[in-house]
PDB file of N, CA and C in Angstrom:
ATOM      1  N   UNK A   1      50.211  10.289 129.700  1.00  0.00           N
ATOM      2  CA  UNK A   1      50.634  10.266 131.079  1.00  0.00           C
ATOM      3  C   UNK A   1      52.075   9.748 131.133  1.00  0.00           C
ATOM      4  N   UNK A   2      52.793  10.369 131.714  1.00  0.00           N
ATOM      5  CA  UNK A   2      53.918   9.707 132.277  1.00  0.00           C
ATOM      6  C   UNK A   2      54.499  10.074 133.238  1.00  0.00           C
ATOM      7  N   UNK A   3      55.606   8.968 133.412  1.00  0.00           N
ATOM      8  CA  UNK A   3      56.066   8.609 134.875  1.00  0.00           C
ATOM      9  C   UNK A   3      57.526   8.660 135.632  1.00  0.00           C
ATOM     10  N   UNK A   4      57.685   8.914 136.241  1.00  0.00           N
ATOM     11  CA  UNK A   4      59.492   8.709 137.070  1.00  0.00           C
ATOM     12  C   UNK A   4      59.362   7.589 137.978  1.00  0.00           C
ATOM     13  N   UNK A   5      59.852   6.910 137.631  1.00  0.00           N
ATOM     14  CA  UNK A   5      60.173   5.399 139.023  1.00  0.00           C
ATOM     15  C   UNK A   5      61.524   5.298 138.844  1.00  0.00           C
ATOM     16  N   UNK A   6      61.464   4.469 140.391  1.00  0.00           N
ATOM     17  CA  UNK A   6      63.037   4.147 140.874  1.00  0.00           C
ATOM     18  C   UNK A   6      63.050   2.658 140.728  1.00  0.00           C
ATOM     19  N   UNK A   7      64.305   2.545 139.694  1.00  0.00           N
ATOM     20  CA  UNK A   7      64.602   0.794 139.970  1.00  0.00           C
ATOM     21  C   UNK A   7      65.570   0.745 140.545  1.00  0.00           C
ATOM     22  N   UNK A   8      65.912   0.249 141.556  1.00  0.00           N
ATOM     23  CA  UNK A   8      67.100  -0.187 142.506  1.00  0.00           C
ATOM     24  C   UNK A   8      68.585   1.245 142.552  1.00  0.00           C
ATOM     25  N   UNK A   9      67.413   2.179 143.266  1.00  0.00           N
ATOM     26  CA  UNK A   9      68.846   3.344 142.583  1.00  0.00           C
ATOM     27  C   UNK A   9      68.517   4.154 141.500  1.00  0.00           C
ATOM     28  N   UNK A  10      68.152   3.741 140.796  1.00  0.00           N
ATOM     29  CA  UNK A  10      68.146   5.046 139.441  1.00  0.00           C
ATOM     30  C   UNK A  10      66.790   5.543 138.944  1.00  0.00           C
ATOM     31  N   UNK A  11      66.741   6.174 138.303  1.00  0.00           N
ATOM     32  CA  UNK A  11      65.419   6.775 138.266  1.00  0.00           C
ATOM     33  C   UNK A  11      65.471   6.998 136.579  1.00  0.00           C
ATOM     34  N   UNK A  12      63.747   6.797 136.368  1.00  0.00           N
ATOM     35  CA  UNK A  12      64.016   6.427 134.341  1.00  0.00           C
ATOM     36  C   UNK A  12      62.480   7.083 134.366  1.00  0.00           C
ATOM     37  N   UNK A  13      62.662   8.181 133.171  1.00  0.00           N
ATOM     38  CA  UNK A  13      61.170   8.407 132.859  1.00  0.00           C
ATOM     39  C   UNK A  13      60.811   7.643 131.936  1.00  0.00           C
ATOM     40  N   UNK A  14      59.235   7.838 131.733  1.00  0.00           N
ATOM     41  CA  UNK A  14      58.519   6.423 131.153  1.00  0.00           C
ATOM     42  C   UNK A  14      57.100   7.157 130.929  1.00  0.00           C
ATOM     43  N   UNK A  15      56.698   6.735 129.268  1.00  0.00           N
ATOM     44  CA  UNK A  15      55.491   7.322 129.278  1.00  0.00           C
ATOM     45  C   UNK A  15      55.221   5.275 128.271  1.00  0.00           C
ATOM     46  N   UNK A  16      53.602   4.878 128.594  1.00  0.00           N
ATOM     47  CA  UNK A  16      52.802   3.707 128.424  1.00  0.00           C
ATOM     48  C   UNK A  16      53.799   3.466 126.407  1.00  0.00           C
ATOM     49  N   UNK A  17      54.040   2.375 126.197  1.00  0.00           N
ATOM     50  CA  UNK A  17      54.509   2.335 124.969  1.00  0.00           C
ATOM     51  C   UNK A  17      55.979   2.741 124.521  1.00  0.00           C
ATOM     52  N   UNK A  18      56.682   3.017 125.512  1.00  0.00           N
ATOM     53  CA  UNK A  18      58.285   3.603 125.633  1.00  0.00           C
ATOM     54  C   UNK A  18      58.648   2.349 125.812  1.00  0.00           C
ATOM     55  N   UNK A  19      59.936   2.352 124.815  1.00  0.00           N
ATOM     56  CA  UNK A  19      60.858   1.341 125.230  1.00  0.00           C
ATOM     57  C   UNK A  19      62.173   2.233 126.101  1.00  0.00           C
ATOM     58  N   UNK A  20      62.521   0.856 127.148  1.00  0.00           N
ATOM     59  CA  UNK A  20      63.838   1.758 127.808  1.00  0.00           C
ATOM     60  C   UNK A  20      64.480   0.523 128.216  1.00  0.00           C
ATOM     61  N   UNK A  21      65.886   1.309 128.480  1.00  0.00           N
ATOM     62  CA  UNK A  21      67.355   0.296 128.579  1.00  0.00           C
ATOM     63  C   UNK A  21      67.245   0.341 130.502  1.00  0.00           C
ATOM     64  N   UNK A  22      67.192  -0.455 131.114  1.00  0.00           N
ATOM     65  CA  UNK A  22      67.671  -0.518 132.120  1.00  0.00           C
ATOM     66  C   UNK A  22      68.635  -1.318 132.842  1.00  0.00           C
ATOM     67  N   UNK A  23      69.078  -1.373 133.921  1.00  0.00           N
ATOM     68  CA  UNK A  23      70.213  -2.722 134.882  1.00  0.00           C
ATOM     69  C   UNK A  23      69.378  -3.986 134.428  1.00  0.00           C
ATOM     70  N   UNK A  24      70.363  -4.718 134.753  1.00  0.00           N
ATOM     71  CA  UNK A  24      70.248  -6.226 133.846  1.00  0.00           C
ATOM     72  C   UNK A  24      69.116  -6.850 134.869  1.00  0.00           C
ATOM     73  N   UNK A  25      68.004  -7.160 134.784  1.00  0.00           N
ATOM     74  CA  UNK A  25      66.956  -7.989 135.173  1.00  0.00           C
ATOM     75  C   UNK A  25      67.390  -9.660 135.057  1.00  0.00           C
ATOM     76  N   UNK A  26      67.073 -10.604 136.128  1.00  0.00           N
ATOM     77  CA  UNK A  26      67.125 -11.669 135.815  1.00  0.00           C
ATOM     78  C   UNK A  26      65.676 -12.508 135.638  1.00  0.00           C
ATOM     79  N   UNK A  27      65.151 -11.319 135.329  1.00  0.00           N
ATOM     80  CA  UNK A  27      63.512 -11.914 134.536  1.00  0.00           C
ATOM     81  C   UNK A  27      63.898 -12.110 133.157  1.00  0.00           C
ATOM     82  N   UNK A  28      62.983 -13.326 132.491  1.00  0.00           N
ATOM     83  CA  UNK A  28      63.089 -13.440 131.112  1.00  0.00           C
ATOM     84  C   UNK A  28      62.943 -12.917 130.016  1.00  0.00           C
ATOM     85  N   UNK A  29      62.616 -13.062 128.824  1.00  0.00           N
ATOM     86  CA  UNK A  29      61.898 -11.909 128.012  1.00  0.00           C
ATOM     87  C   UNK A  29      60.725 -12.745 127.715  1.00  0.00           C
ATOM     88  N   UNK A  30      59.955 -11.777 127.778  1.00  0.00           N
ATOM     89  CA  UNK A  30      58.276 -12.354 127.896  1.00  0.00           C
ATOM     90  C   UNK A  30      57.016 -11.556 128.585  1.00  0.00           C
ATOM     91  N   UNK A  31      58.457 -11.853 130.201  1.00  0.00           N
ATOM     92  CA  UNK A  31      57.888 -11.816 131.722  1.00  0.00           C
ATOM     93  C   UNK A  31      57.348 -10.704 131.963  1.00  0.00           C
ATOM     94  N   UNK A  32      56.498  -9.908 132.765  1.00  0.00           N
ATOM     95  CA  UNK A  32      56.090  -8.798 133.174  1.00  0.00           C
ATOM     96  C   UNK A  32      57.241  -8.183 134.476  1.00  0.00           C
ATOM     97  N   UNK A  33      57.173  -7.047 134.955  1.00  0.00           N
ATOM     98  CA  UNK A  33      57.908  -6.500 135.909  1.00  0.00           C
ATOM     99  C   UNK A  33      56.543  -5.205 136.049  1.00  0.00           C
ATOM    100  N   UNK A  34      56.862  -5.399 137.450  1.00  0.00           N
ATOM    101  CA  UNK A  34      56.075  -4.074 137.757  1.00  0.00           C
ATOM    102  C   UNK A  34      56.935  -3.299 138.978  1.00  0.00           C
ATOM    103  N   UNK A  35      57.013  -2.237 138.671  1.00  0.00           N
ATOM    104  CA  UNK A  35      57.946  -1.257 139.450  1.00  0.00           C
ATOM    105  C   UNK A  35      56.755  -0.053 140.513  1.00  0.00           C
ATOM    106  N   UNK A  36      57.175  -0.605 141.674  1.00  0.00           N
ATOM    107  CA  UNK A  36      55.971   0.375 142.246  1.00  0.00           C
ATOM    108  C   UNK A  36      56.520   1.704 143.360  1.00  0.00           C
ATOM    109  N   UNK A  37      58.034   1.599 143.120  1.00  0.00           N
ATOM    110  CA  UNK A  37      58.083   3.144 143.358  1.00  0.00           C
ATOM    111  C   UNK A  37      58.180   4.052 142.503  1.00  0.00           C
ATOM    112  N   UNK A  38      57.192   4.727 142.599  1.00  0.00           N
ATOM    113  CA  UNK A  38      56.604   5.602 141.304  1.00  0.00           C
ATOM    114  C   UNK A  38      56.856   7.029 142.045  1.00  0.00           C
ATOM    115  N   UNK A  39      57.876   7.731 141.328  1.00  0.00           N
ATOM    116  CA  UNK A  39      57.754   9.027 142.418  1.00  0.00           C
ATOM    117  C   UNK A  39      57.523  10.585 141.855  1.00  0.00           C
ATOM    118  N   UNK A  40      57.051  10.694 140.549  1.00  0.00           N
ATOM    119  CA  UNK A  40      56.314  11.468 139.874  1.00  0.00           C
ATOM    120  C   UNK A  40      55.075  10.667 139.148  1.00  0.00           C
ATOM    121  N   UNK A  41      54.028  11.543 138.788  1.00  0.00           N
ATOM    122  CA  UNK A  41      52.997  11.270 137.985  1.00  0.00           C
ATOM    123  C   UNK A  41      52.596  12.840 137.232  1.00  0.00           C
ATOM    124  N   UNK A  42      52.699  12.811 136.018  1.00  0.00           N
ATOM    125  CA  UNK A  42      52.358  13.502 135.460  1.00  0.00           C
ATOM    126  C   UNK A  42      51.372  13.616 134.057  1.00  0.00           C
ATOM    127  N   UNK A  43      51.303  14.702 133.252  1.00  0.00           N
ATOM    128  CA  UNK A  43      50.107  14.599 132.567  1.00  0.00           C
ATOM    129  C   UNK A  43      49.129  14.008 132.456  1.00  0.00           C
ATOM    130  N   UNK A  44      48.339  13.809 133.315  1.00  0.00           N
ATOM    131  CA  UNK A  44      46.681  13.395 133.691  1.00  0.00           C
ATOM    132  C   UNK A  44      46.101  14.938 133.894  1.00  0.00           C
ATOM    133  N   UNK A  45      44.886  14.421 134.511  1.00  0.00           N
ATOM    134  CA  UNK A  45      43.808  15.531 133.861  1.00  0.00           C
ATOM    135  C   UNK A  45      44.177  16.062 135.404  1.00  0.00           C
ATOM    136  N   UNK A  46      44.596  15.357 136.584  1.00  0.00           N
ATOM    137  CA  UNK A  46      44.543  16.077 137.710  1.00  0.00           C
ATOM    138  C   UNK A  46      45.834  16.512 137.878  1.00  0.00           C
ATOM    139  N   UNK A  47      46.716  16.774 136.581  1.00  0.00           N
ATOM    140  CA  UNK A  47      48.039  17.310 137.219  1.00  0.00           C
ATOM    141  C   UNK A  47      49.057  17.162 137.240  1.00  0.00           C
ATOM    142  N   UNK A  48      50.350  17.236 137.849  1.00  0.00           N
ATOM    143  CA  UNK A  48      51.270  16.671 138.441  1.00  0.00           C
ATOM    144  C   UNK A  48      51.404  16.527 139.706  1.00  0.00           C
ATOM    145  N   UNK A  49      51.347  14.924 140.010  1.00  0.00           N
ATOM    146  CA  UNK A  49      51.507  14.400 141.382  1.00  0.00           C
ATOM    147  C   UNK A  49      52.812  14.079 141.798  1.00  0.00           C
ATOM    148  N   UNK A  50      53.546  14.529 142.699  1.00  0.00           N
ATOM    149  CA  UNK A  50      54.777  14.294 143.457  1.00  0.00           C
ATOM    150  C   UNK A  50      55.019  13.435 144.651  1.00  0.00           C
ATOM    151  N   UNK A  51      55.783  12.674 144.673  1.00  0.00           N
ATOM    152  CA  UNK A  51      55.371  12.069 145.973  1.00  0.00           C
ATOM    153  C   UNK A  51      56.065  12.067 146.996  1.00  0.00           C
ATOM    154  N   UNK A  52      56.130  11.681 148.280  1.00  0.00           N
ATOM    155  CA  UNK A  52      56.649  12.022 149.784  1.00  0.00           C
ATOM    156  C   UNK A  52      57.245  10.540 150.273  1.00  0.00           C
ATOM    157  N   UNK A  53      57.570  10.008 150.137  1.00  0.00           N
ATOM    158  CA  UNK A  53      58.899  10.031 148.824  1.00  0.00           C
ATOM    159  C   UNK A  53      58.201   9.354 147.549  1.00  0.00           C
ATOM    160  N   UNK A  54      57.047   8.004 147.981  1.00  0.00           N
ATOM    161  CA  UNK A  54      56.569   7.815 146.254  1.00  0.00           C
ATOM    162  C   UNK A  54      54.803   7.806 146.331  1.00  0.00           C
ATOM    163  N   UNK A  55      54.606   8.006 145.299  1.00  0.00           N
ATOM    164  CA  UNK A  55      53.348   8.011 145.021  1.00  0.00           C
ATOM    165  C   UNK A  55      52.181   7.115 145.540  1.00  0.00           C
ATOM    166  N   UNK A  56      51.649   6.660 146.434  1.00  0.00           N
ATOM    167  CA  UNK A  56      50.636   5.749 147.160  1.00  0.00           C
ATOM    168  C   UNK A  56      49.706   5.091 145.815  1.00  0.00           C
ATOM    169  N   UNK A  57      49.956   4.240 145.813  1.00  0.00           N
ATOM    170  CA  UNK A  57      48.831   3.243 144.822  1.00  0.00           C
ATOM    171  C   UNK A  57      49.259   3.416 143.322  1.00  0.00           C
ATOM    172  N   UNK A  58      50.780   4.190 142.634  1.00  0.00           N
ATOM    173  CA  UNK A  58      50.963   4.352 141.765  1.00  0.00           C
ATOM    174  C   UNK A  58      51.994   2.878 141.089  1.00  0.00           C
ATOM    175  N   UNK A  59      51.760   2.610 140.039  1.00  0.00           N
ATOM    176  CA  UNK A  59      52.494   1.294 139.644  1.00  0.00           C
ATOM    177  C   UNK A  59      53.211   1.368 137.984  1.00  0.00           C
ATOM    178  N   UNK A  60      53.571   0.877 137.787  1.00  0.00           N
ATOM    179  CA  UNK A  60      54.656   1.105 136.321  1.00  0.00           C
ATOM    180  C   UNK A  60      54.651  -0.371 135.898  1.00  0.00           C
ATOM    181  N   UNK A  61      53.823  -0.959 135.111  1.00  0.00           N
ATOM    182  CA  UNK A  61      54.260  -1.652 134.349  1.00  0.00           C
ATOM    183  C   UNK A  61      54.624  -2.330 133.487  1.00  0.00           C
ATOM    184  N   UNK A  62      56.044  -3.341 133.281  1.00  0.00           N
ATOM    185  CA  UNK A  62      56.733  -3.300 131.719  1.00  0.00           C
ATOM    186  C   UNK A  62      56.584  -4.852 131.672  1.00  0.00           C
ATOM    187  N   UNK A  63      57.301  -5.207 129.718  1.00  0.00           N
ATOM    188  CA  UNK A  63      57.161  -6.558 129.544  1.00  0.00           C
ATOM    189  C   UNK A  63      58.994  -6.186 128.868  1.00  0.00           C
ATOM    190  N   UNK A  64      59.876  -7.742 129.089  1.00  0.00           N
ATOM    191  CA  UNK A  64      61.221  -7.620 129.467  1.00  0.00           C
ATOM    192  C   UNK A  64      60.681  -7.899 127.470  1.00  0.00           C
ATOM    193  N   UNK A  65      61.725  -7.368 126.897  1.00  0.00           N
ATOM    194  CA  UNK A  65      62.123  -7.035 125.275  1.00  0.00           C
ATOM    195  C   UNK A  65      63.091  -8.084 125.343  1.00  0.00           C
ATOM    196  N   UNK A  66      64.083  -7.917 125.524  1.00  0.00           N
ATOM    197  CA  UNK A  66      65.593  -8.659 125.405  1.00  0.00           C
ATOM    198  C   UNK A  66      66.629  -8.291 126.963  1.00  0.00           C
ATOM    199  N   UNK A  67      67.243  -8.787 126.618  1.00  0.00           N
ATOM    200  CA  UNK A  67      69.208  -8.933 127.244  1.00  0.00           C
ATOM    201  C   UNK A  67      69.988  -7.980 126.342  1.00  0.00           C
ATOM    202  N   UNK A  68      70.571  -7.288 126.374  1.00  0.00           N
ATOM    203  CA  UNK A  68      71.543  -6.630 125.160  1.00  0.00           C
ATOM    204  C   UNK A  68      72.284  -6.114 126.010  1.00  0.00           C
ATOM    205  N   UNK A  69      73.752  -5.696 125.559  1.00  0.00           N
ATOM    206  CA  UNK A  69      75.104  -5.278 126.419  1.00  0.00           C
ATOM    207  C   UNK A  69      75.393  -3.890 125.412  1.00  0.00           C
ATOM    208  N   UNK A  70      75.710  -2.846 126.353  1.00  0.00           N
ATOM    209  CA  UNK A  70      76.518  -1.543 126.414  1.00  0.00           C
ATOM    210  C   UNK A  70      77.247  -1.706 125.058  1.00  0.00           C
ATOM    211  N   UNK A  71      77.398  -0.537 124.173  1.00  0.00           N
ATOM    212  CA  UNK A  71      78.974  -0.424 124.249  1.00  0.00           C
ATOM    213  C   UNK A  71      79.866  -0.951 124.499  1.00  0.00           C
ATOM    214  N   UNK A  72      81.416  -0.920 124.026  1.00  0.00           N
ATOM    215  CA  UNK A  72      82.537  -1.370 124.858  1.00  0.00           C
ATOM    216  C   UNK A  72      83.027  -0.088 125.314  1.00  0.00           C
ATOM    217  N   UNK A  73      83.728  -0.220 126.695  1.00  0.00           N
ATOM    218  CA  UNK A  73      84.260   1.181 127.021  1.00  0.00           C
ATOM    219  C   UNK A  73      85.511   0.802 127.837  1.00  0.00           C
ATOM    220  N   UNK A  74      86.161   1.675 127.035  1.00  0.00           N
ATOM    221  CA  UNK A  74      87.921   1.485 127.131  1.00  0.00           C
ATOM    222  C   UNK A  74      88.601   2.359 128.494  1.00  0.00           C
ATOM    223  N   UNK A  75      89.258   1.908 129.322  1.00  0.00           N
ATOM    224  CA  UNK A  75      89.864   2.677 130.052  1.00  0.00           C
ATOM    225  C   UNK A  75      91.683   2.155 130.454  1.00  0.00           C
ATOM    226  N   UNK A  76      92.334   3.676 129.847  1.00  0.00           N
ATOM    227  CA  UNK A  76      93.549   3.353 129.969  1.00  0.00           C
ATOM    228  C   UNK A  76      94.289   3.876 130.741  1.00  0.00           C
ATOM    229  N   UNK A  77      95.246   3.371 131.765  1.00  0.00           N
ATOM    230  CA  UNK A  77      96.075   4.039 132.935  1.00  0.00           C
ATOM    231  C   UNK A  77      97.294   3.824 132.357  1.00  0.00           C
ATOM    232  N   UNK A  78      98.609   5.268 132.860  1.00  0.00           N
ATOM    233  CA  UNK A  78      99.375   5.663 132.197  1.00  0.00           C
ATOM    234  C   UNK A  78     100.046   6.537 133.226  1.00  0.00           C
ATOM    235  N   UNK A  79     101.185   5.648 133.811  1.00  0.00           N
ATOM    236  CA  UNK A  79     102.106   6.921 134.857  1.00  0.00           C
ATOM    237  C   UNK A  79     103.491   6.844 134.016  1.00  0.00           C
ATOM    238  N   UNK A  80     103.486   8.424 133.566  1.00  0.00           N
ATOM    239  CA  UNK A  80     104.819   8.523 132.817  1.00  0.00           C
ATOM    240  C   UNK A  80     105.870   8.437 134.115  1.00  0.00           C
ATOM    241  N   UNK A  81     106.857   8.074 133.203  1.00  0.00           N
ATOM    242  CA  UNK A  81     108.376   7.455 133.964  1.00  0.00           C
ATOM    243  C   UNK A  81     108.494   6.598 134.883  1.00  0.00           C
ATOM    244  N   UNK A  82     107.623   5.943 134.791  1.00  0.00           N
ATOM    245  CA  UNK A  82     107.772   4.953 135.955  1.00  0.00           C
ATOM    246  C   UNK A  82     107.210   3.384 134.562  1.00  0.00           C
ATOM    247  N   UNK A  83     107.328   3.020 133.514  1.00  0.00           N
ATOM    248  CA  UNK A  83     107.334   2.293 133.036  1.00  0.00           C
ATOM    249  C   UNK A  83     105.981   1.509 133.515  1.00  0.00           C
ATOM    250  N   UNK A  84     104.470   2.241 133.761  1.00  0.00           N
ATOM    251  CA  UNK A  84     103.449   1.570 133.996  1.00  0.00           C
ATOM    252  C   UNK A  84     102.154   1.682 133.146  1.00  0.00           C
ATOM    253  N   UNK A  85     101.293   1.132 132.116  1.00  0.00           N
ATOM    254  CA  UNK A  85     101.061   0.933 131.398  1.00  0.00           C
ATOM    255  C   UNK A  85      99.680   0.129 131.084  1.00  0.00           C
ATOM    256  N   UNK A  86      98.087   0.178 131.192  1.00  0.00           N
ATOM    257  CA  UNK A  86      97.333  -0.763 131.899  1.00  0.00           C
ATOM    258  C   UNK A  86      96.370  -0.150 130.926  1.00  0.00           C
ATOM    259  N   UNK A  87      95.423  -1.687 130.406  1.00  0.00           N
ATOM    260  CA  UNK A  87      94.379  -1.098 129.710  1.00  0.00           C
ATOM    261  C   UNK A  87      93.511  -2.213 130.151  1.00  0.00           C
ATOM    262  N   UNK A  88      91.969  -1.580 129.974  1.00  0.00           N
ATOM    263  CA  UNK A  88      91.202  -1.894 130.461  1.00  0.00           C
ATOM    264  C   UNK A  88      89.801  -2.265 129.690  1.00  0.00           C
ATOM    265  N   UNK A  89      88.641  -3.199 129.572  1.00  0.00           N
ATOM    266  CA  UNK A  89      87.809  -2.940 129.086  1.00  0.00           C
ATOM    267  C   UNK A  89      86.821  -2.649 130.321  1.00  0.00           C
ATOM    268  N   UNK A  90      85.465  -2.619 129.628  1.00  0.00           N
ATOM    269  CA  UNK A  90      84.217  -2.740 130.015  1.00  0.00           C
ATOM    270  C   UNK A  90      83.236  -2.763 129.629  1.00  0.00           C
ATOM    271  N   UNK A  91      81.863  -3.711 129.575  1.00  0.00           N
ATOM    272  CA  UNK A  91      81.284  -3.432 128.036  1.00  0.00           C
ATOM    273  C   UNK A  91      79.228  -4.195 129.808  1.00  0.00           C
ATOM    274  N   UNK A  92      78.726  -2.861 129.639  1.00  0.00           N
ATOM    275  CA  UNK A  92      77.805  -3.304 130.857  1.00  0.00           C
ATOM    276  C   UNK A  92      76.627  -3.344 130.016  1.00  0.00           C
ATOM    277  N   UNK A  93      75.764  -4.589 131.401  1.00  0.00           N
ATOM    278  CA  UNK A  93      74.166  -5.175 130.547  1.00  0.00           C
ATOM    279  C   UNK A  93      73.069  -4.480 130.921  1.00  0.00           C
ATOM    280  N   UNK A  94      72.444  -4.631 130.178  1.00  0.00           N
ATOM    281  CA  UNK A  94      70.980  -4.249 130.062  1.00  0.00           C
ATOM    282  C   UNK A  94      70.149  -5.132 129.877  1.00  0.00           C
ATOM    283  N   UNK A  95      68.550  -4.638 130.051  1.00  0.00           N
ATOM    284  CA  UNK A  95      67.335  -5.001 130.074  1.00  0.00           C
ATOM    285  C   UNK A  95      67.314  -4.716 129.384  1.00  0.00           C
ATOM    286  N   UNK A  96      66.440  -4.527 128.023  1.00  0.00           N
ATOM    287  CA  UNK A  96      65.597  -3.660 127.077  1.00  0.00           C
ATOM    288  C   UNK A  96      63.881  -3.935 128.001  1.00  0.00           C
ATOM    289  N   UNK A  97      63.403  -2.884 127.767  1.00  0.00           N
ATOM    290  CA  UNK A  97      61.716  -3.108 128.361  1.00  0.00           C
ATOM    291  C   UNK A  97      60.777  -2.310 127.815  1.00  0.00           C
ATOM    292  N   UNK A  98      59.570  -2.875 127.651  1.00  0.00           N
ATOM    293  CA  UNK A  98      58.300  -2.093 127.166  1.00  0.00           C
ATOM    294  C   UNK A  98      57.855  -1.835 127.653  1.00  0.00           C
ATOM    295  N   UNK A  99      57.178  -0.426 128.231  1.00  0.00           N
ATOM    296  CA  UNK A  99      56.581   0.150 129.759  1.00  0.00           C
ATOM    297  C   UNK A  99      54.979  -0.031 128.589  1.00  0.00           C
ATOM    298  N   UNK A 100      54.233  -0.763 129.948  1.00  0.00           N
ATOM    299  CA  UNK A 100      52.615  -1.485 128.956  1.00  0.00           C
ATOM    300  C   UNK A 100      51.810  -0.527 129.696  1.00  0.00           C
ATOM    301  N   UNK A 101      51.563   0.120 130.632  1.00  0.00           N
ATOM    302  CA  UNK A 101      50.671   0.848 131.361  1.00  0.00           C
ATOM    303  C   UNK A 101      51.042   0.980 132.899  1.00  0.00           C
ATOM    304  N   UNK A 102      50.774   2.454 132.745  1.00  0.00           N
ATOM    305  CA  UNK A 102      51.006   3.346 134.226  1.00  0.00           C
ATOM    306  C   UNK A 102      49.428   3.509 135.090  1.00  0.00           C
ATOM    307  N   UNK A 103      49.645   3.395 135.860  1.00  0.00           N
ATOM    308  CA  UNK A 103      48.714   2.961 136.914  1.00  0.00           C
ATOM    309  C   UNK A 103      48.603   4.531 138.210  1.00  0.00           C
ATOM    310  N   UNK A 104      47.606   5.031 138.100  1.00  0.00           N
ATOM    311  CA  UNK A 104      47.415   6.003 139.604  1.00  0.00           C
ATOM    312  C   UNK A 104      47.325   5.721 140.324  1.00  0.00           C
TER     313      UNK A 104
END
């Protein structure tokens, strides 16, 4: 079985035993999270369920893995002849999470 939920904005598929990277949680690692806008359900025996906008009584939930950070990602600005010149980092966090069981 697996699943599409929305965490704050984005949307992550997820089948029971998937690890996935998400926005930085200020839950611990340990902790449980349960995500209950669930707005697909699929492979069960009844189907694929869609929802209006989410699934009624459907639930997602994970145990927090770690903290871990992005990549670094470089961004450089550059206006010829005008002597302007600008560099930039960015390096963004994550959750790591273990999705433990999806719920109908």
């Amino acid at each position: 079985m697996f699943a599409i939920f929305d965490d704050r904005g984005r949307q992550h598929l997820a089948e029971a035993g998937q690890k996935l990277y998400i926005d930085l949680h200020e839950a611990e690692p340990g902790t449980e999270i349960v995500f209950e806008r669930v707005l697909l359900l699929g492979g069960s025996e009844k189907g694929t369920t869609v929802g209006k906008p989410v699934v009624a009584g459907a639930r997602v939930t994970a145990s927090v893995v770690a903290h871990t950070k992005g990549p670094k990602i470089h961004v450089q600005v550059y206006k010829r002849r005008k002597n302007y010149k600008r560099h930039m980092g960015h390096r963004q966090q994550y959750t790591q999470i273990e999705v433990k069981a999806i719920e109908a």
